[in-house]
Protein backbone atom coordinates (compact mmCIF):
# COMPACT_ATOMS: atom_id res chain seq x y z
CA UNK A 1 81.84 220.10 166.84
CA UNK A 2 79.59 221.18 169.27
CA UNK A 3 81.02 221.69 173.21
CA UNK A 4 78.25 223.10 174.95
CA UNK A 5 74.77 224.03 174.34
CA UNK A 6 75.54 227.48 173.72
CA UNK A 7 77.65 226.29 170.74
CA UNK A 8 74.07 224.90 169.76
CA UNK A 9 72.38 228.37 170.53
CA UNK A 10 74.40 230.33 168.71
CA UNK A 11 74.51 228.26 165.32
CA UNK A 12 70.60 228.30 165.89
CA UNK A 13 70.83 232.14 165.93
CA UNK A 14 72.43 232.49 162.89
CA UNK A 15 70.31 230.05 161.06
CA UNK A 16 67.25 232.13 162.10
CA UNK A 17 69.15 235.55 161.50
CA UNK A 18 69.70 234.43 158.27
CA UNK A 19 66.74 232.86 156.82
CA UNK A 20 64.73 236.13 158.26
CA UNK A 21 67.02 237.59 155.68
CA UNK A 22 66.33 235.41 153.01
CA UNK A 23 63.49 236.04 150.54
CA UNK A 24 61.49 232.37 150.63
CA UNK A 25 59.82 231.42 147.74
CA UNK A 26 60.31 227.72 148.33
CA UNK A 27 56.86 225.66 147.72
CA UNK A 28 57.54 223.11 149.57
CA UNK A 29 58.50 225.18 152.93
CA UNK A 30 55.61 227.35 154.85
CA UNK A 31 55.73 228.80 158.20
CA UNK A 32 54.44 226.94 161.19
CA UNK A 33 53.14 229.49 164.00
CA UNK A 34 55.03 230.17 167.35
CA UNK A 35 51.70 228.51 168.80
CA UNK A 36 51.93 225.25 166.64
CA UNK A 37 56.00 224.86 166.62
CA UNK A 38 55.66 225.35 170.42
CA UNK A 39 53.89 221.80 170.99
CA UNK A 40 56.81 219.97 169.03
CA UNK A 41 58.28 219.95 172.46
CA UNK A 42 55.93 218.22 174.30
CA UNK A 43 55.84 214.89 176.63
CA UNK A 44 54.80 212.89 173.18
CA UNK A 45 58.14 213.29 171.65
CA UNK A 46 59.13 210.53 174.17
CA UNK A 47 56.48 208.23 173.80
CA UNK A 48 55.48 205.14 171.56
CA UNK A 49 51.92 204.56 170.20
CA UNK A 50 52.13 201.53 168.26
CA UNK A 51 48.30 200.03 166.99
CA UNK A 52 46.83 197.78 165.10
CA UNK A 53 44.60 199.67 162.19
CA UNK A 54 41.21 198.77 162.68
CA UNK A 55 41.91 198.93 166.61
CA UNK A 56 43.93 202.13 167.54
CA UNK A 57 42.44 201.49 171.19
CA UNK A 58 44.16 198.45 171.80
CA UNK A 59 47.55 200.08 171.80
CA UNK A 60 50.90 198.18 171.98
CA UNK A 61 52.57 200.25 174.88
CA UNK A 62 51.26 200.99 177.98
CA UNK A 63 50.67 204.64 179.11
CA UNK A 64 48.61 205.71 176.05
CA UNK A 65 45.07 206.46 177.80
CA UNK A 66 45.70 210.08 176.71
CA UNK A 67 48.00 209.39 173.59
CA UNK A 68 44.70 207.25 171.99
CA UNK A 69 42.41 210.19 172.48
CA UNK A 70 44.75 212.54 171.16
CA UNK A 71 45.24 211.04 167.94
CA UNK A 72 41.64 209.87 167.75
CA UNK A 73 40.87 214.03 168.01
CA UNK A 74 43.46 214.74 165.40
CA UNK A 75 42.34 212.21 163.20
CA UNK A 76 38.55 213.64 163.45
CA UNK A 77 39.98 217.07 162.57
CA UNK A 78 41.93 215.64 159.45
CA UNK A 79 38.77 213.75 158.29
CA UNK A 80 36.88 216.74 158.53
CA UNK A 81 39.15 219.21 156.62
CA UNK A 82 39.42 216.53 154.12
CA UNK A 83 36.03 215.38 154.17
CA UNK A 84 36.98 211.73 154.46
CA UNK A 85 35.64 208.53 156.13
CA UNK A 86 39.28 207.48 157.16
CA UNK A 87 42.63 208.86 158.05
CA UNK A 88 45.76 207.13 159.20
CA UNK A 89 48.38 209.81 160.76
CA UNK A 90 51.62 207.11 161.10
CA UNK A 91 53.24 208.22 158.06
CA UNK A 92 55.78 210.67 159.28
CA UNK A 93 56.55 212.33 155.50
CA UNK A 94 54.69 212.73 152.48
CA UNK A 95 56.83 210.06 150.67
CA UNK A 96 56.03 207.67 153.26
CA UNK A 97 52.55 207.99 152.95
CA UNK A 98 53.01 207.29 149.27
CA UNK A 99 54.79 204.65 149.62
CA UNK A 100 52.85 202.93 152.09
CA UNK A 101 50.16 203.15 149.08
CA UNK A 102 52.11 202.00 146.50
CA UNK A 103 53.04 198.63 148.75
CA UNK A 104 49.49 197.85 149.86
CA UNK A 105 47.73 198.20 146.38
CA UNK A 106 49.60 196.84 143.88
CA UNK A 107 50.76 193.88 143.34
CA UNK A 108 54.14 192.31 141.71
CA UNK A 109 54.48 193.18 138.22
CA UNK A 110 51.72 195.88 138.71
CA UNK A 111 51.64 199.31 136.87
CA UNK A 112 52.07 202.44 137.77
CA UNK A 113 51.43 206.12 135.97
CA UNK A 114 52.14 208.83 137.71
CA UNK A 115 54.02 212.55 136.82
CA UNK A 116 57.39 211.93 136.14
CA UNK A 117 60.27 214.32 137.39
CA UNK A 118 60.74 216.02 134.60
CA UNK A 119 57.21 217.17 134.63
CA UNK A 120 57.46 218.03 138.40
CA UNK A 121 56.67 214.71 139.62
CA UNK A 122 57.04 213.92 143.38
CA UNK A 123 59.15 211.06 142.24
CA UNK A 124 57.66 208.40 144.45
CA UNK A 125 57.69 205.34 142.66
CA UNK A 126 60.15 205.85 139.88
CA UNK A 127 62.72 206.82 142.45
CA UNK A 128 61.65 203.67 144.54
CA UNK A 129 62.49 201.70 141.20
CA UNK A 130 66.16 202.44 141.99
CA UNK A 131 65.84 200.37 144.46
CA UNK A 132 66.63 196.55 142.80
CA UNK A 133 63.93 194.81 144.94
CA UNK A 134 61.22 197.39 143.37
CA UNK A 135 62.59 197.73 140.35
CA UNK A 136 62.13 193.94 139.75
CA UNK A 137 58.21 193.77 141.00
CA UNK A 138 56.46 197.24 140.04
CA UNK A 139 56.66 199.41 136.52
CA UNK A 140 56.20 202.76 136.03
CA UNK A 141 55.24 204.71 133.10
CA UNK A 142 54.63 208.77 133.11
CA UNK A 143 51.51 210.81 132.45
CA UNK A 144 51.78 213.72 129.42
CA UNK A 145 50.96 217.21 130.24
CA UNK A 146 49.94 219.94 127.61
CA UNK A 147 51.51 222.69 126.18
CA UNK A 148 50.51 224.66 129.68
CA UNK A 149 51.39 222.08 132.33
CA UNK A 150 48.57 220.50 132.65
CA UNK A 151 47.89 216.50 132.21
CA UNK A 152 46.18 215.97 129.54
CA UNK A 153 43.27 213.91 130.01
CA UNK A 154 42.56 212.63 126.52
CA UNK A 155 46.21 210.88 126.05
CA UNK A 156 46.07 209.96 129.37
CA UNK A 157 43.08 207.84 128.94
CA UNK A 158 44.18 206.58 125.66
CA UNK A 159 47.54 205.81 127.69
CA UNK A 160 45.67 203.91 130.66
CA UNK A 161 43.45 202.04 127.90
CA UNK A 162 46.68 200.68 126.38
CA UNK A 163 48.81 200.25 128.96
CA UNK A 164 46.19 198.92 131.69
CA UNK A 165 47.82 200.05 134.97
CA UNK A 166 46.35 199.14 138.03
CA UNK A 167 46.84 202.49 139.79
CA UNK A 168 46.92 206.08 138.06
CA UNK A 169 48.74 208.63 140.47
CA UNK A 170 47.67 211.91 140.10
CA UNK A 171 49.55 215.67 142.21
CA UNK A 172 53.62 216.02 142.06
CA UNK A 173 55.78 218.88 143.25
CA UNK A 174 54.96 221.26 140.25
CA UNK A 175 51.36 221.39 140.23
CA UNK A 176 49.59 224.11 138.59
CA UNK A 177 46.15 223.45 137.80
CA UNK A 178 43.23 220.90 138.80
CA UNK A 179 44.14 217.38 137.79
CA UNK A 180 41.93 215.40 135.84
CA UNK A 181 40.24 212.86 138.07
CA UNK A 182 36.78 213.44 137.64
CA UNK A 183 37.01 212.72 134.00
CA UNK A 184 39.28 209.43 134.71
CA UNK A 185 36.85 208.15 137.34
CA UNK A 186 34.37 206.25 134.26
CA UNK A 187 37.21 204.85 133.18
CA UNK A 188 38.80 203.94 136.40
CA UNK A 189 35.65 201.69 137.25
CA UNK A 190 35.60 200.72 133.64
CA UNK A 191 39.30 198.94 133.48
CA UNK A 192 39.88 198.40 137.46
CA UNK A 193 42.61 201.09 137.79
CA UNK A 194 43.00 202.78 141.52
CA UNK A 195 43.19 206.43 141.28
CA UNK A 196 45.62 208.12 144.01
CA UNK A 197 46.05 212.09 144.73
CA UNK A 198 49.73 212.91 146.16
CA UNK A 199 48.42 215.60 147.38
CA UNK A 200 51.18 216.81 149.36
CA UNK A 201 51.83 220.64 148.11
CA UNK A 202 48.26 220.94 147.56
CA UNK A 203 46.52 220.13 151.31
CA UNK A 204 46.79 223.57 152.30
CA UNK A 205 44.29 224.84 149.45
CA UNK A 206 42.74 221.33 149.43
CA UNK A 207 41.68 221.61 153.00
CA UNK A 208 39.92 225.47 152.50
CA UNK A 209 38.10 224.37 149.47
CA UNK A 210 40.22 226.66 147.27
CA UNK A 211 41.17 223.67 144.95
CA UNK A 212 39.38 220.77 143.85
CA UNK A 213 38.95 217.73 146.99
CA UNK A 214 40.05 214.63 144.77
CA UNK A 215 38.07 212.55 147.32
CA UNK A 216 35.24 214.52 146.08
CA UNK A 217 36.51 213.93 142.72
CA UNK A 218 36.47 210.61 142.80
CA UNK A 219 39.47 209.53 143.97
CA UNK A 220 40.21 205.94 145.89
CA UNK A 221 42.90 207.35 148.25
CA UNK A 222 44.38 210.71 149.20
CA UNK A 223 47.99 210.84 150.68
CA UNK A 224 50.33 213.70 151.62
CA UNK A 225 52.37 215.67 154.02
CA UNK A 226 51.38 218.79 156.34
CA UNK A 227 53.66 221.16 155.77
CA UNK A 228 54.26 222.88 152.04
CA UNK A 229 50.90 224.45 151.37
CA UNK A 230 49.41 223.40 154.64
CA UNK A 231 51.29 225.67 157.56
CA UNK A 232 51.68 222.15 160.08
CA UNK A 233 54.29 220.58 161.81
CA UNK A 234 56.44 218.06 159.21
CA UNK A 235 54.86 214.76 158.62
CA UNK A 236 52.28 212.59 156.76
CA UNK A 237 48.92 211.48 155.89
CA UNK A 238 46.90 209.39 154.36
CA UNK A 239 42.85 209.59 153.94
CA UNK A 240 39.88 207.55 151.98
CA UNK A 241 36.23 206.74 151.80
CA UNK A 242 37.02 203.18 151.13
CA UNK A 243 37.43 200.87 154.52
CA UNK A 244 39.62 198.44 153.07
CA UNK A 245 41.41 200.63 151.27
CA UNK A 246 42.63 202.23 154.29
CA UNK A 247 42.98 198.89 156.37
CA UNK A 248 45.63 197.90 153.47
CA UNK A 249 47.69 201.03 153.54
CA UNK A 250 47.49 201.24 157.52
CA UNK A 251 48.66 196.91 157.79
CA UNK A 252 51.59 197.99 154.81
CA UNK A 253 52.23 201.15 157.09
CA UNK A 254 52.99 199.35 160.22
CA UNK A 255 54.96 198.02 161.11
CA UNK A 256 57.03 197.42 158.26
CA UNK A 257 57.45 201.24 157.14
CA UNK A 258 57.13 202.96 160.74
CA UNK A 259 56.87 201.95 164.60
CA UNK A 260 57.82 205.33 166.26
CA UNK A 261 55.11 207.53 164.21
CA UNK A 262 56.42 210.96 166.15
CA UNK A 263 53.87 211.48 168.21
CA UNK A 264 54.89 214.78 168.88
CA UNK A 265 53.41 215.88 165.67
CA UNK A 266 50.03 215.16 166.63
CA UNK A 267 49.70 218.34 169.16
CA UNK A 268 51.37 220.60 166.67
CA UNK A 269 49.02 219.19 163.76
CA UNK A 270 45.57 219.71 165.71
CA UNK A 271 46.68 223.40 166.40
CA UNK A 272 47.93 223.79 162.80
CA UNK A 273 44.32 222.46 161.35
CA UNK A 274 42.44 224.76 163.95
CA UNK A 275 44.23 227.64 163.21
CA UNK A 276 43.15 226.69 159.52
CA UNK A 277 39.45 225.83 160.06
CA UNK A 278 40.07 229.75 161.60
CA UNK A 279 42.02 231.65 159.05
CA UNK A 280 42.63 229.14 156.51
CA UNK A 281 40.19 230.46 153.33
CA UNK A 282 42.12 234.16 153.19
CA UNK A 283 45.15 232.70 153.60
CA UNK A 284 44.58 229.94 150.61
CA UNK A 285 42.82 232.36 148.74
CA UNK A 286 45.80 234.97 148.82
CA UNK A 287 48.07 232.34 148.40
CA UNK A 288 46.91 232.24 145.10
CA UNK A 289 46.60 235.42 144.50
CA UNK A 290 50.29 236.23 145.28
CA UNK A 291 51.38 232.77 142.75
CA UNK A 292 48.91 235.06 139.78
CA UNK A 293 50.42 238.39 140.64
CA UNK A 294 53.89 237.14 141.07
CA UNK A 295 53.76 235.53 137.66
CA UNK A 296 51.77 238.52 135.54
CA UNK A 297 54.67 240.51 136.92
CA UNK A 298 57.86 238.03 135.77
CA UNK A 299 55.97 237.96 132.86
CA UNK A 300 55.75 241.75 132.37
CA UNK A 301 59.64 241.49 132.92
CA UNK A 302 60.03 239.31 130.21
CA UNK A 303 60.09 235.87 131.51
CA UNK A 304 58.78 232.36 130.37
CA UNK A 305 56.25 231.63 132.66
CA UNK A 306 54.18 228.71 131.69
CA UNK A 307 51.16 228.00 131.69
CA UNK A 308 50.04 231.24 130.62
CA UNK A 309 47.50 229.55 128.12
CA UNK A 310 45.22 228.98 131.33
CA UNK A 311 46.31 232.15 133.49
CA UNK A 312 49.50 230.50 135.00
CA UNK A 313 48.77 229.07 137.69
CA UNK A 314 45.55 227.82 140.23
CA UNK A 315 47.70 226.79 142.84
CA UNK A 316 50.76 228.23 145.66
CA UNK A 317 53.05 227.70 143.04
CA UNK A 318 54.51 228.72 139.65
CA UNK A 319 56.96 228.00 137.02
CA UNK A 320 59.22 229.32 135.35
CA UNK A 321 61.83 228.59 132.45
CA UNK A 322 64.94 230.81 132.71
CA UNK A 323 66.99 228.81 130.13
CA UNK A 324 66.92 231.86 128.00
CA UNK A 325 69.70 233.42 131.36
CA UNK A 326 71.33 230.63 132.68
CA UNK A 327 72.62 227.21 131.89
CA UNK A 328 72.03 225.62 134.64
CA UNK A 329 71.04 225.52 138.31
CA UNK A 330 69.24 229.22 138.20
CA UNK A 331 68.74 228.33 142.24
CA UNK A 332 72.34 228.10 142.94
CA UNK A 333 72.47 231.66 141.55
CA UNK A 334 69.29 233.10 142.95
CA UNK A 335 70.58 231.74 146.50
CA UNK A 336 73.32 233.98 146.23
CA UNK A 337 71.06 237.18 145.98
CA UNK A 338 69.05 235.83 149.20
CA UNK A 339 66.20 234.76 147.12
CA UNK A 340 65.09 230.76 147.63
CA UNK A 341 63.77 229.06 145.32
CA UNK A 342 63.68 225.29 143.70
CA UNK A 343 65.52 224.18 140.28
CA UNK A 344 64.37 221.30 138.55
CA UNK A 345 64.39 218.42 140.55
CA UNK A 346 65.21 215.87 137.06
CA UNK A 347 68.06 218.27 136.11
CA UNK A 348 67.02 218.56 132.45
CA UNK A 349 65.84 221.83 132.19
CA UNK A 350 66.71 225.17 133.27
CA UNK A 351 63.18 225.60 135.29
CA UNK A 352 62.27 227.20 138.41
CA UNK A 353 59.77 226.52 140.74
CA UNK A 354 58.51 229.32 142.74
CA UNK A 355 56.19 229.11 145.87
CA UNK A 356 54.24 231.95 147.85
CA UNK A 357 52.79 229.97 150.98
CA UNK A 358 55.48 231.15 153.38
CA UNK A 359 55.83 234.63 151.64
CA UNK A 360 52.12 234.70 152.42
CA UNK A 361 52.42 233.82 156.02
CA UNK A 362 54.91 236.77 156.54
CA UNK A 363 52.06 239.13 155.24
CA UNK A 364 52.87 240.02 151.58
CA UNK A 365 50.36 240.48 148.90
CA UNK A 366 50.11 240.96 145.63
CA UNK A 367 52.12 244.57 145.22
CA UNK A 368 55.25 243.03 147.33
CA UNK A 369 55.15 240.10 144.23
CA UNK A 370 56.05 243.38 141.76
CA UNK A 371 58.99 243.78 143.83
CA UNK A 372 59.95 240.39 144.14
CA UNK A 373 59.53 240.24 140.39
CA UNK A 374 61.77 242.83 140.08
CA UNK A 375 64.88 240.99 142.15
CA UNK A 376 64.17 237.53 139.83
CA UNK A 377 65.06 240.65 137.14
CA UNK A 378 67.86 242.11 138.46
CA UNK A 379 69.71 238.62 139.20
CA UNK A 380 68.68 236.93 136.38
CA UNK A 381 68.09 239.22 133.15
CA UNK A 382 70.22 242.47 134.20
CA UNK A 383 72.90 239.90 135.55
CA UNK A 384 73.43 242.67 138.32
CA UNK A 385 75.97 241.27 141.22
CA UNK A 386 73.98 238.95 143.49
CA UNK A 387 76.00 240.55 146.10
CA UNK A 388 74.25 243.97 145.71
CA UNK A 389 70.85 242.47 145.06
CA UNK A 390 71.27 240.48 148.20
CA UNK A 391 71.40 243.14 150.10
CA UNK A 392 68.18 244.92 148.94
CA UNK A 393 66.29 241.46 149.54
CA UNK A 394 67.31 241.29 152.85
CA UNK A 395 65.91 244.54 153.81
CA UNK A 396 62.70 243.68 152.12
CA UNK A 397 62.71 240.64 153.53
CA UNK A 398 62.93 241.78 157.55
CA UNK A 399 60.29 244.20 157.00
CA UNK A 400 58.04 240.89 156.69
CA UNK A 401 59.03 238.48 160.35
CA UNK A 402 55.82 238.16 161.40
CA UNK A 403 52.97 235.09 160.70
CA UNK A 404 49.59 236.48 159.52
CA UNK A 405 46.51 233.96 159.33
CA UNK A 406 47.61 232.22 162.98
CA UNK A 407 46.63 232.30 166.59
């Protein structure tokens, strides 16, 4: 229990000692700037701006003459990076924003198909099924991906022709190549089926134009967070070309998902986009780069690396199936040599997913992935003592403390 706030100080010390130490290669984590992280603390964080959809200047508190104009300038930034019409900001997560899709668009006894977990999937409305209320008024069923992790658009046309959902849900946590939405979009209009992007490890290449805008695509809606691939403060999103599409998700929004949307976010998430519109198309673009290298070089080690039938990976992330090493839980290992990375979320496979956003904030490239190749080898096919391998990841890990591509 915590006595004073240098109880607090100190515990924060070691957390930051230690992750400095730690060899990040989490996809879902980046590395907000000193600059951005420094407006989290602002006079927002104590203040309510509550609105209507269609009239954000009619707020429900008082005090907001500056709030309004603040999120009005955000939301102009977001629309621009995106190249929307629309943008709501209130979600504060990724999963939120989803959500708040899922429970304006559909209706009861509606159906869904998006990536399933075992595929990587985001898990937004199968894990909402678990839920007895949901489970009761909206199915799911899952998209099938190739042999390289990739949906496959013919089955999944022949699937949405059978099954006639009303909304297909493209993007998850393990996504490795363009999705298919383009060549849904005929069939989309055809059968009445909304398409949705979870776009949330993807904004951060999405919003450089170093992978395929779904909006542009053809999408109907666009929702995600601001924080895996894109370097911002935690929180959500939510963006489309369609007025009443947007009016839905903002009325399902609030206030029956959020009140409070963290206003303190907004600030942080201006600077964030900014410091994108700035540096943001070299740091995308080596982003990739480092997810290509990094998996030509586990392969050269002599690990299964999908999707090598299309070059591994388009994206901040790879994969990789270490079943042929370990059992199970191959992060629960790697965590013990300093090295942080994701196992599969369904827990039926012995996969890893490995990210190089924040890896690319801290300023490696493509020769430090050789030598982050070579630690995944020494933990996991030389079965050398984590202890010993932690060691050497530390030290190649402070040599890189910095954030590169920021003001």
């Amino acid at each position: 229990m915590f006595k004073t706030t240098r109880d607090i100080d100190n515990l924060l010390k070691k957390h930051i000692s230690y992750r400095e130490g730690c060899l990040n290669l989490i996809a879902s984590e980046n590395y907000a700037s000193e600059k951005v992280r420094g407006y989290l603390g602002g006079d927002f964080g104590n203040r309510y701006g509550c609105y209507a959809t269609l009239k954000p200047e009619e707020r429900e508190y008082t005090g907001n003459k500056y709030i309004h104009e603040f999120e009005m300038a955000t939301q102009e930034l977001v629309k621009e990076v995106f190249q929307a019409k629309y943008a709501d900001l209130r979600p504060i997560g990724g999963h939120m924003a989803g959500m708040g899709v899922v429970l304006a668009l559909l209706e009861p006894g509606d159906l869904v198909i998006e990536v399933s977990l075992s595929d990587w999937g985001h898990g937004l409305v199968g894990p909402m099924c678990q839920v007895r209320q949901f489970d009761e008024t909206i199915k799911v069923e899952y998209m099938v991906f190739d042999e390289n992790r990739a949906v496959d658009a013919e089955k999944l046309k022949k699937q949405a022709l059978e099954k006639k959902p009303k909304m297909i849900i493209f993007g998850g946590s393990g996504t490795l190549f363009p999705e298919p939405v383009k060549e849904l979009r005929e069939l989309a209009d055809q059968e009445g089926i909304i398409l949705a992007y979870d776009a949330s490890h993807v904004t951060g290449l999405i919003a450089t134009g170093v992978f395929p805008n779904p909006l542009n695509e053809g999408a109907d809606v666009m929702f995600g967070s601001t924080h895996k691939s894109f370097p911002g403060p935690q929180g959500g999103f939510v963006v489309s070309n369609n007025i009443e599409i947007i009016e839905k998700i903002g009325n399902t929004l609030s206030p029956s998902l959020v009140t409070s949307h963290h206003l303190n976010r907004l600030p942080a998430l201006a600077a964030s986009i900014l410091e994108m519109k700035e540096y943001g198309e070299a740091y995308a673009k080596q982003v990739v780069k480092n997810s290509k290298a990094l998996a030509q070089a586990l392969a050269d080690c002599g690990f299964s690396v999908l999707g090598g039938g299309k070059g591994y990976t388009e994206s901040h992330l790879l994969l990789v199936d270490v079943g042929q090493y370990v059992d199970a839980a191959p992060a629960k290992h790697l965590e013990k040599a300093k090295i942080l990375c994701s196992d599969d979320f369904s827990g039926n496979s012995p996969e890893i997913r490995i990210g190089t956003p924040e890896a690319t904030r801290r300023g490696m490239k493509e020769e430090e992935m050789k030598i982050i190749a070579s630690f995944f080898k020494r933990a996991l096919i030389d079965k050398e003592a984590p202890e010993t391998i932690a060691k050497d990841v530390e030290a190649f890990s402070r040599q890189f403390v910095g954030c590169q591509y920021s003001f």
